[in-house]
N, C-alpha and C. Protein backbone atom coordinates (compact mmCIF):
# COMPACT_ATOMS: atom_id res chain seq x y z
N UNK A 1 -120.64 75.64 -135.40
CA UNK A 1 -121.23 76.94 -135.66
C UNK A 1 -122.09 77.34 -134.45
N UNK A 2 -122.40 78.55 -134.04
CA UNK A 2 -122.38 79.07 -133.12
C UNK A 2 -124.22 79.49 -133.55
N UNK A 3 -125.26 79.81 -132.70
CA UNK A 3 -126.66 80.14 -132.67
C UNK A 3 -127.02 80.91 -131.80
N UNK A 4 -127.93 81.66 -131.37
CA UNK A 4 -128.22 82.35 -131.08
C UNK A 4 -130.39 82.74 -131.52
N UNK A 5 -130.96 82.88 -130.27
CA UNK A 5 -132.22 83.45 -130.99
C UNK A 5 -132.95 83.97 -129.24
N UNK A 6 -134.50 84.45 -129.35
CA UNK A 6 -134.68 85.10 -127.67
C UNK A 6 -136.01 84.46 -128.01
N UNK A 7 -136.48 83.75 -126.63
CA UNK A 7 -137.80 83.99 -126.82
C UNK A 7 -138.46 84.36 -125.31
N UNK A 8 -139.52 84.75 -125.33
CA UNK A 8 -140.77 85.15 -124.33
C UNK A 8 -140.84 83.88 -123.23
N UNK A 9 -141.20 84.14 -122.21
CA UNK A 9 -141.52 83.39 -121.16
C UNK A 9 -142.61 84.07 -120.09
N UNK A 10 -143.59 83.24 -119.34
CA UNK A 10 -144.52 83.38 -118.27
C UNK A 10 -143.89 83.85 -117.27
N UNK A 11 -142.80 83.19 -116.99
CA UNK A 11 -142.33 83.63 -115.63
C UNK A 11 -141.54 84.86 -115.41
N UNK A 12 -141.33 85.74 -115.90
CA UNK A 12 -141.24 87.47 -115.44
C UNK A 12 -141.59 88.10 -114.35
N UNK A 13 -142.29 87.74 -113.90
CA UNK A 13 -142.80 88.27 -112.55
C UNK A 13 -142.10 88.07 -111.56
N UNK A 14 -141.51 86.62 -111.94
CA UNK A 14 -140.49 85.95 -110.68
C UNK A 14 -139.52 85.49 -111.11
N UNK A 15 -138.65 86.58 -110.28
CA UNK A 15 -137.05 86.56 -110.69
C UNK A 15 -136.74 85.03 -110.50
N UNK A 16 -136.69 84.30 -108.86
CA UNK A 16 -136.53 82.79 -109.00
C UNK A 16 -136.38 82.25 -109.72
N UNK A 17 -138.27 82.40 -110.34
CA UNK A 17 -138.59 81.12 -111.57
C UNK A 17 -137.62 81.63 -112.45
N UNK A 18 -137.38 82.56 -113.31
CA UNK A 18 -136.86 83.35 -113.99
C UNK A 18 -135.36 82.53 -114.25
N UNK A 19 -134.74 82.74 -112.71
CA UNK A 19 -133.23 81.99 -112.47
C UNK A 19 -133.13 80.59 -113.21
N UNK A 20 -134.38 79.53 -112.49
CA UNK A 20 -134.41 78.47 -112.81
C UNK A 20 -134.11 77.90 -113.74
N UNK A 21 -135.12 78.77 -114.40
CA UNK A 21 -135.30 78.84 -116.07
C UNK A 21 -134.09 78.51 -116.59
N UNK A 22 -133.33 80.01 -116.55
CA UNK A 22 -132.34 80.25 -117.42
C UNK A 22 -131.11 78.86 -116.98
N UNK A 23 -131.09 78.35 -115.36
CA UNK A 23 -130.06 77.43 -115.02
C UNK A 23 -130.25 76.28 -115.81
N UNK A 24 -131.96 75.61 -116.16
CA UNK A 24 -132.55 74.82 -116.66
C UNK A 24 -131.75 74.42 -118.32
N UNK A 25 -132.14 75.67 -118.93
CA UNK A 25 -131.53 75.75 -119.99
C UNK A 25 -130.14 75.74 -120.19
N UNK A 26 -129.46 76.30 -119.72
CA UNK A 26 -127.70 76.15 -119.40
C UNK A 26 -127.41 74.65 -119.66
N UNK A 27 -128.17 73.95 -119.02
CA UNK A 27 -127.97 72.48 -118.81
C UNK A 27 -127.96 71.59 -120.05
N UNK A 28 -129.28 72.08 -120.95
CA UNK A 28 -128.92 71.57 -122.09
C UNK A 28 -128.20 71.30 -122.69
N UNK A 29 -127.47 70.07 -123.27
CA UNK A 29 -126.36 69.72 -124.15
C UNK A 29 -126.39 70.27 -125.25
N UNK A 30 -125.53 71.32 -125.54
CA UNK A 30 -125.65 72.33 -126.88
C UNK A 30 -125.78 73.97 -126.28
N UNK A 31 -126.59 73.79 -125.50
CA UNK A 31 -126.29 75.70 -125.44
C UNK A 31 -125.17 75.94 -124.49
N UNK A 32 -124.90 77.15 -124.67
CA UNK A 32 -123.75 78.25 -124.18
C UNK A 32 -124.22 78.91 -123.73
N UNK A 33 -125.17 79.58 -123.39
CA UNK A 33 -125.40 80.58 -122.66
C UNK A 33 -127.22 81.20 -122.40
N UNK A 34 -127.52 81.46 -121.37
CA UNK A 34 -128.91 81.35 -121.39
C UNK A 34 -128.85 82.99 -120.23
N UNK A 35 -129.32 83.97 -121.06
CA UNK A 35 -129.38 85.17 -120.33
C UNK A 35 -130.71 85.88 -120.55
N UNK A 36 -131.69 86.63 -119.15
CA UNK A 36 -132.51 87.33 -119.20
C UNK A 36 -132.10 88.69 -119.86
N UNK A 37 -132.60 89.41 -120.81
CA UNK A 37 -132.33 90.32 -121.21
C UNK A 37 -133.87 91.42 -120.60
N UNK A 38 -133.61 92.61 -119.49
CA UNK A 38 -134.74 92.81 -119.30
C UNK A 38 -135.33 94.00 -119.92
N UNK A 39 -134.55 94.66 -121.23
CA UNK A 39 -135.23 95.55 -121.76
C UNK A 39 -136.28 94.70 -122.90
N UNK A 40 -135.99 93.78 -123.18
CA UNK A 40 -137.23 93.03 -124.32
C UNK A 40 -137.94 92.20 -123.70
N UNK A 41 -137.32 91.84 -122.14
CA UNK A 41 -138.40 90.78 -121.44
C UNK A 41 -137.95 89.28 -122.35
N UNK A 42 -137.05 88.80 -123.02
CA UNK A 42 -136.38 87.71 -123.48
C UNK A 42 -135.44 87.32 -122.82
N UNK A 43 -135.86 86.03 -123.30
CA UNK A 43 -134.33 84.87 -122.95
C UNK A 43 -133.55 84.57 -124.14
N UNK A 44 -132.62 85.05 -123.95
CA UNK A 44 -131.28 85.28 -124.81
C UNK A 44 -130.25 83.76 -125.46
N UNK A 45 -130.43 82.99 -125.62
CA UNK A 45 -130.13 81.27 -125.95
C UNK A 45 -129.06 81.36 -126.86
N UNK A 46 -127.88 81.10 -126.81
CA UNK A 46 -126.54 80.76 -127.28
C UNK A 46 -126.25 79.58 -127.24
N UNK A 47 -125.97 78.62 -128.46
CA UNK A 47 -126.16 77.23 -128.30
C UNK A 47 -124.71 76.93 -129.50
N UNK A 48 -125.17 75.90 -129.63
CA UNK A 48 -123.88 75.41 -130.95
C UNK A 48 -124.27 74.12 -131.16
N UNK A 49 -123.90 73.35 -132.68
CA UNK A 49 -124.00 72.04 -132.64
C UNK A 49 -125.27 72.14 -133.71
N UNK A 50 -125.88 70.81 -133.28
CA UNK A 50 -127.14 70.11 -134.97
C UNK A 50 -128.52 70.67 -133.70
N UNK A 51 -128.47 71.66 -132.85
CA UNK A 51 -129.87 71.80 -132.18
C UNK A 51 -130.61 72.40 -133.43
N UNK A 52 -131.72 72.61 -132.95
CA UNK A 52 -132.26 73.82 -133.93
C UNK A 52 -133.19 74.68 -132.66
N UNK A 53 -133.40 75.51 -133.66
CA UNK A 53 -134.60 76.40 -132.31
C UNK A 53 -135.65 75.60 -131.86
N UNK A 54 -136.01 74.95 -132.85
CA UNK A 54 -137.74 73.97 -132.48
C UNK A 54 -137.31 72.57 -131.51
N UNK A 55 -136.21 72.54 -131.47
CA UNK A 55 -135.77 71.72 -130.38
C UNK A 55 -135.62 71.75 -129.06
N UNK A 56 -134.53 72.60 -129.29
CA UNK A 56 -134.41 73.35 -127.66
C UNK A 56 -135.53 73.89 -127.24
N UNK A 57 -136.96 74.89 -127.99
CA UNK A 57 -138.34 74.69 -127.10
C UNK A 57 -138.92 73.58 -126.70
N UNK A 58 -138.46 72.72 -127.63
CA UNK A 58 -139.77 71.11 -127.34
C UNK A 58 -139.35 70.58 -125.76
N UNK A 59 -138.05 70.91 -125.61
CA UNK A 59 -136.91 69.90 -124.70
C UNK A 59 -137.46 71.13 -123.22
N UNK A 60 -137.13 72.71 -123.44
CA UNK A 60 -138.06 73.53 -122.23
C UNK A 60 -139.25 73.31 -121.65
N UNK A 61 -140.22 73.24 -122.85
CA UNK A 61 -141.56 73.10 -122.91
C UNK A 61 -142.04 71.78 -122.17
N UNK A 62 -141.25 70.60 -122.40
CA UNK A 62 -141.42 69.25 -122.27
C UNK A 62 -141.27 69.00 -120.66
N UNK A 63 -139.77 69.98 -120.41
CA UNK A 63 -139.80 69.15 -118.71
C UNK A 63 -139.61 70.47 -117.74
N UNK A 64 -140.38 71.11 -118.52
CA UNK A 64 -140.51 72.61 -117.40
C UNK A 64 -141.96 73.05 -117.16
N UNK A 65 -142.60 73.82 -116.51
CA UNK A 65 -143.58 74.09 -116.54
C UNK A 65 -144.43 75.61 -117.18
N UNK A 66 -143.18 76.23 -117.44
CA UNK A 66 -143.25 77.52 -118.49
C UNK A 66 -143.52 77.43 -119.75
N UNK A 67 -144.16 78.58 -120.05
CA UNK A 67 -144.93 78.53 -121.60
C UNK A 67 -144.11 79.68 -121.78
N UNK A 68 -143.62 79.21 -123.27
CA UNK A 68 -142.72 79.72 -123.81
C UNK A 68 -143.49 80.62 -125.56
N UNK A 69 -142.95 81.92 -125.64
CA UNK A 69 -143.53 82.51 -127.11
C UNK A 69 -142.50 82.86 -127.98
């Protein structure tokens, strides 16, 4: 089954960090797709599998340096 949810991030200001981010997340085992959306200022997370949302933040949060809302 297929997931989907957006959340907020610090780094907006900088497209880079921004990139990182989203490459960061890509990487995760389970998501599909990790896109800036810039009319809500979200990151767009397409995943699949037993993740849940409170996971995939713990796993960002844990080895990135962005604060995530």
């Amino acid at each position: 089954m297929k997931y989907e949810f957006s959340i907020k991030t610090d780094c907006l200001s900088c497209l880079a960090c921004l990139g990182v981010l989203q490459e960061f997340i890509k990487k995760i085992p389970g998501v599909l797709d990790a896109q800036f959306d810039s009319e809500t200022g979200k990151i767009i997370i397409k995943y699949k599998g037993k993740l849940s949302r409170e996971e995939l933040v713990k796993v960002i949060k844990e080895k990135t340096s962005y604060e995530l809302q």
